[in-house]
C-alpha atoms as a PDB file:
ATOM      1  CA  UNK A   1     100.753  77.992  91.849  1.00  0.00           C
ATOM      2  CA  UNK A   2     102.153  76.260  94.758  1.00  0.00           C
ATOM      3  CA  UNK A   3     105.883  75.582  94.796  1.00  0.00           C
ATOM      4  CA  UNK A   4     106.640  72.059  96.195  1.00  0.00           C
ATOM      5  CA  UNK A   5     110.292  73.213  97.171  1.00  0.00           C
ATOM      6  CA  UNK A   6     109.426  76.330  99.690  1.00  0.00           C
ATOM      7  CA  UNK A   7     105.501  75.172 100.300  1.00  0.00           C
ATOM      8  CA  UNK A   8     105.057  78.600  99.218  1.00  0.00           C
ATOM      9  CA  UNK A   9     102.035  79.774  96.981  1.00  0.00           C
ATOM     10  CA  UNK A  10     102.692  82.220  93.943  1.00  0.00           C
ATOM     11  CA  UNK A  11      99.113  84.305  92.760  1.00  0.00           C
ATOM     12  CA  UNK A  12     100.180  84.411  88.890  1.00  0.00           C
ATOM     13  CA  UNK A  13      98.598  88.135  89.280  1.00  0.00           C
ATOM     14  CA  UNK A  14     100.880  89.311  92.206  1.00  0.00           C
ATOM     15  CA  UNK A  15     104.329  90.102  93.438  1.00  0.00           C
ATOM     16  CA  UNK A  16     105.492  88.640  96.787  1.00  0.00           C
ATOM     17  CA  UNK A  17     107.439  91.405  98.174  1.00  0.00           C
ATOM     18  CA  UNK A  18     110.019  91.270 101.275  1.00  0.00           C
ATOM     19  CA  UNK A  19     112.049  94.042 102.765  1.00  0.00           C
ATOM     20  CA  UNK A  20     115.037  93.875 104.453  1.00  0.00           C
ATOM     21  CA  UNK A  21     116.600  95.587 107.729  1.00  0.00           C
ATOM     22  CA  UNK A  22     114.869  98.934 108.350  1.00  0.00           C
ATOM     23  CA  UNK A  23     112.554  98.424 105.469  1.00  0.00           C
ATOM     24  CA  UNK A  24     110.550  95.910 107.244  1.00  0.00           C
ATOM     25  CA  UNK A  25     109.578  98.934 109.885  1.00  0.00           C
ATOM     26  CA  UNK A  26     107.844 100.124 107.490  1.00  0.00           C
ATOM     27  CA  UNK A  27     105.489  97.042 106.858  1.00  0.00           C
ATOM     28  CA  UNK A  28     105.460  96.293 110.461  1.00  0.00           C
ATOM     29  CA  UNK A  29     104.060 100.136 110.914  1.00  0.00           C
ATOM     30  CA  UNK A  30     101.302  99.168 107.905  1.00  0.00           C
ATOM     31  CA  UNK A  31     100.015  95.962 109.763  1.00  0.00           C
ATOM     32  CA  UNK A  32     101.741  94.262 106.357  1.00  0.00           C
ATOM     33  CA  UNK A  33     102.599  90.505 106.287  1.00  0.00           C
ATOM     34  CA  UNK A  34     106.145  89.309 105.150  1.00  0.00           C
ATOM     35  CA  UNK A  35     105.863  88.360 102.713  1.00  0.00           C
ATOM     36  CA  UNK A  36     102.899  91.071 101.641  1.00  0.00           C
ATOM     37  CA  UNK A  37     101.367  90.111  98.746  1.00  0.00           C
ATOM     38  CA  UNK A  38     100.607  93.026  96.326  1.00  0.00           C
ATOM     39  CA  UNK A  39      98.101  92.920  92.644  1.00  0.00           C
ATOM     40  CA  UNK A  40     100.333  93.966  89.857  1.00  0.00           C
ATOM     41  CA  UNK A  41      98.270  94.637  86.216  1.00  0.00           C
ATOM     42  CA  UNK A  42     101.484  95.264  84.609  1.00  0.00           C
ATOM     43  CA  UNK A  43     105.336  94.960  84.132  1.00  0.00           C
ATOM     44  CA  UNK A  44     106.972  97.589  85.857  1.00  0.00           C
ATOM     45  CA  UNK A  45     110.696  98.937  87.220  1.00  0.00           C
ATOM     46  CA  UNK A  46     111.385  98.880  90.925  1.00  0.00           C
ATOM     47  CA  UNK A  47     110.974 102.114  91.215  1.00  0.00           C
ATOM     48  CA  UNK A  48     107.432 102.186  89.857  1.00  0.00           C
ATOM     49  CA  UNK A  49     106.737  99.755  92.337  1.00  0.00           C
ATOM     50  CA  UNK A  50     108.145 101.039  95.008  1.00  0.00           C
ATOM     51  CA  UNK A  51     105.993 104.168  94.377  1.00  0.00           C
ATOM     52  CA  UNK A  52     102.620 102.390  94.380  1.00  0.00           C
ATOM     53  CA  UNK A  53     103.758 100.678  97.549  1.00  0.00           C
ATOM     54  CA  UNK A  54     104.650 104.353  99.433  1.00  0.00           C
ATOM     55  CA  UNK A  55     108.015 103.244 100.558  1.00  0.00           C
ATOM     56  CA  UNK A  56     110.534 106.003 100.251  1.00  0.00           C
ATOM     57  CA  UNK A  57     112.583 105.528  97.392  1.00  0.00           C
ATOM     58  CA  UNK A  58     115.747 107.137  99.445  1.00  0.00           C
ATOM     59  CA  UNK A  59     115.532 103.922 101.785  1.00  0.00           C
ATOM     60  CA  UNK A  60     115.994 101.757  98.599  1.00  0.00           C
ATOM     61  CA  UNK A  61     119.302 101.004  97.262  1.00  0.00           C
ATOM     62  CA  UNK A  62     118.740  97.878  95.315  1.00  0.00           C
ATOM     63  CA  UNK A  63     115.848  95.178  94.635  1.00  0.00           C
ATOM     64  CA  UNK A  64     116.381  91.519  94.383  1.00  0.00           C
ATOM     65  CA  UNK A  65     114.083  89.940  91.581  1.00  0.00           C
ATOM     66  CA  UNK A  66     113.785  86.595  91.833  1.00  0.00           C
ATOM     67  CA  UNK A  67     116.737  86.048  93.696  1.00  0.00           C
ATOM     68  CA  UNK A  68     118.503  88.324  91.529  1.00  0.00           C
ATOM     69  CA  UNK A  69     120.221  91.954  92.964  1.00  0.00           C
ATOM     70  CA  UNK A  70     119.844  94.631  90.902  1.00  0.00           C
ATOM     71  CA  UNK A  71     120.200  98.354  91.665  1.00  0.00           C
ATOM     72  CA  UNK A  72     116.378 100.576  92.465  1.00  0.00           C
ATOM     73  CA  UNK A  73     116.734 101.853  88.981  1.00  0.00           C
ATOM     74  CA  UNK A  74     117.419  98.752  86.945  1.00  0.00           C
ATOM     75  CA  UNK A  75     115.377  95.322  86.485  1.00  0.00           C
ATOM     76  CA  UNK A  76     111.694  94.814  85.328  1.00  0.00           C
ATOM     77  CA  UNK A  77     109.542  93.396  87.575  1.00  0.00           C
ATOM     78  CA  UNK A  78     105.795  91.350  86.403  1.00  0.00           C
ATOM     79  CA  UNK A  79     103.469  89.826  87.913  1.00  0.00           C
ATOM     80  CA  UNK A  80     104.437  86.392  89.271  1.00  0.00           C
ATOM     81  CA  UNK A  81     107.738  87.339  90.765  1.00  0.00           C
ATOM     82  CA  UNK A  82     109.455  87.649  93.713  1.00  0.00           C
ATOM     83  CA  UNK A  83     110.808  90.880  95.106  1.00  0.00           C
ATOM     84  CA  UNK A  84     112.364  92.213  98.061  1.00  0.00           C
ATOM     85  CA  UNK A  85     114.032  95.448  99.178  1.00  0.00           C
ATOM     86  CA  UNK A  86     117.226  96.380 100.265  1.00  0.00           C
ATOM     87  CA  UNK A  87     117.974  99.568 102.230  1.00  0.00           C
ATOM     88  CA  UNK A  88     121.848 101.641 101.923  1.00  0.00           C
ATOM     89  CA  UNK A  89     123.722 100.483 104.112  1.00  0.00           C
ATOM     90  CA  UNK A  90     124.992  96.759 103.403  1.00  0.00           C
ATOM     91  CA  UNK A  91     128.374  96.512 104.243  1.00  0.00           C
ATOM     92  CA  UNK A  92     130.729  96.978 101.294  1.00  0.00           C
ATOM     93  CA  UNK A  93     132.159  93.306 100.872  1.00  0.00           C
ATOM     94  CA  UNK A  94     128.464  92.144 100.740  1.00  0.00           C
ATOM     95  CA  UNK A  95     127.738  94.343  97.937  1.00  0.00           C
ATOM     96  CA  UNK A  96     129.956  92.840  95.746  1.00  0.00           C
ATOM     97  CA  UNK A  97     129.159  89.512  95.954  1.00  0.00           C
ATOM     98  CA  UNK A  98     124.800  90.594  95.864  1.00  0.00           C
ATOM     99  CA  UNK A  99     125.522  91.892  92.770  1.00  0.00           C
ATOM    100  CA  UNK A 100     124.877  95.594  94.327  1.00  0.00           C
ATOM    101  CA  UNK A 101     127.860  96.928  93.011  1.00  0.00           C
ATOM    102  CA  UNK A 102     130.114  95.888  90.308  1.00  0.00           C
ATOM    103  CA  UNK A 103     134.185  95.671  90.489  1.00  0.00           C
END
């Protein structure tokens, strides 16, 4: 499916997946693209995810899902949608208004 706002192409099958400051080592260090396309079968929680993609789990603090924040253990993610990591570590004022952490 090809999204004529970003020119970007969804696989109804897959989750795009993005990582974000030190997170993105890690895919540099795998030879993955960003975004890195991954084949998801099912609905799953971040942290499922994150565990058939290897990254460690304490580098995770939260998971945007289609442009939504959510904290590693909440949120479902299918196939279709749009994911990225975000390591501990975002400055507190930021976490607020992400949704990271709730006043």
């Amino acid at each position: 499916m090809v999204n004529n706002n970003s020119q970007e192409t969804t696989v109804p099958d897959t989750v795009e997946i993005r990582a974000f400051m030190f997170l993105r080592d890690v895919f540099r260090e795998r030879n993955w693209p960003i975004p890195y396309y991954f084949k998801l079968e099912r609905e799953c929680n971040p942290i499922e995810l994150a565990t058939m993609l290897n990254l460690p789990l304490e580098k995770i603090e939260a998971v945007f899902i289609n442009h939504k924040a959510y904290p590693l253990g909440e949120g479902l993610i299918k196939p279709g949608d749009r994911v990225a990591f975000l390591p501990p570590g975002t400055p507190g004022p930021h976490r607020v208004l992400v949704g990271i952490k709730k006043l």
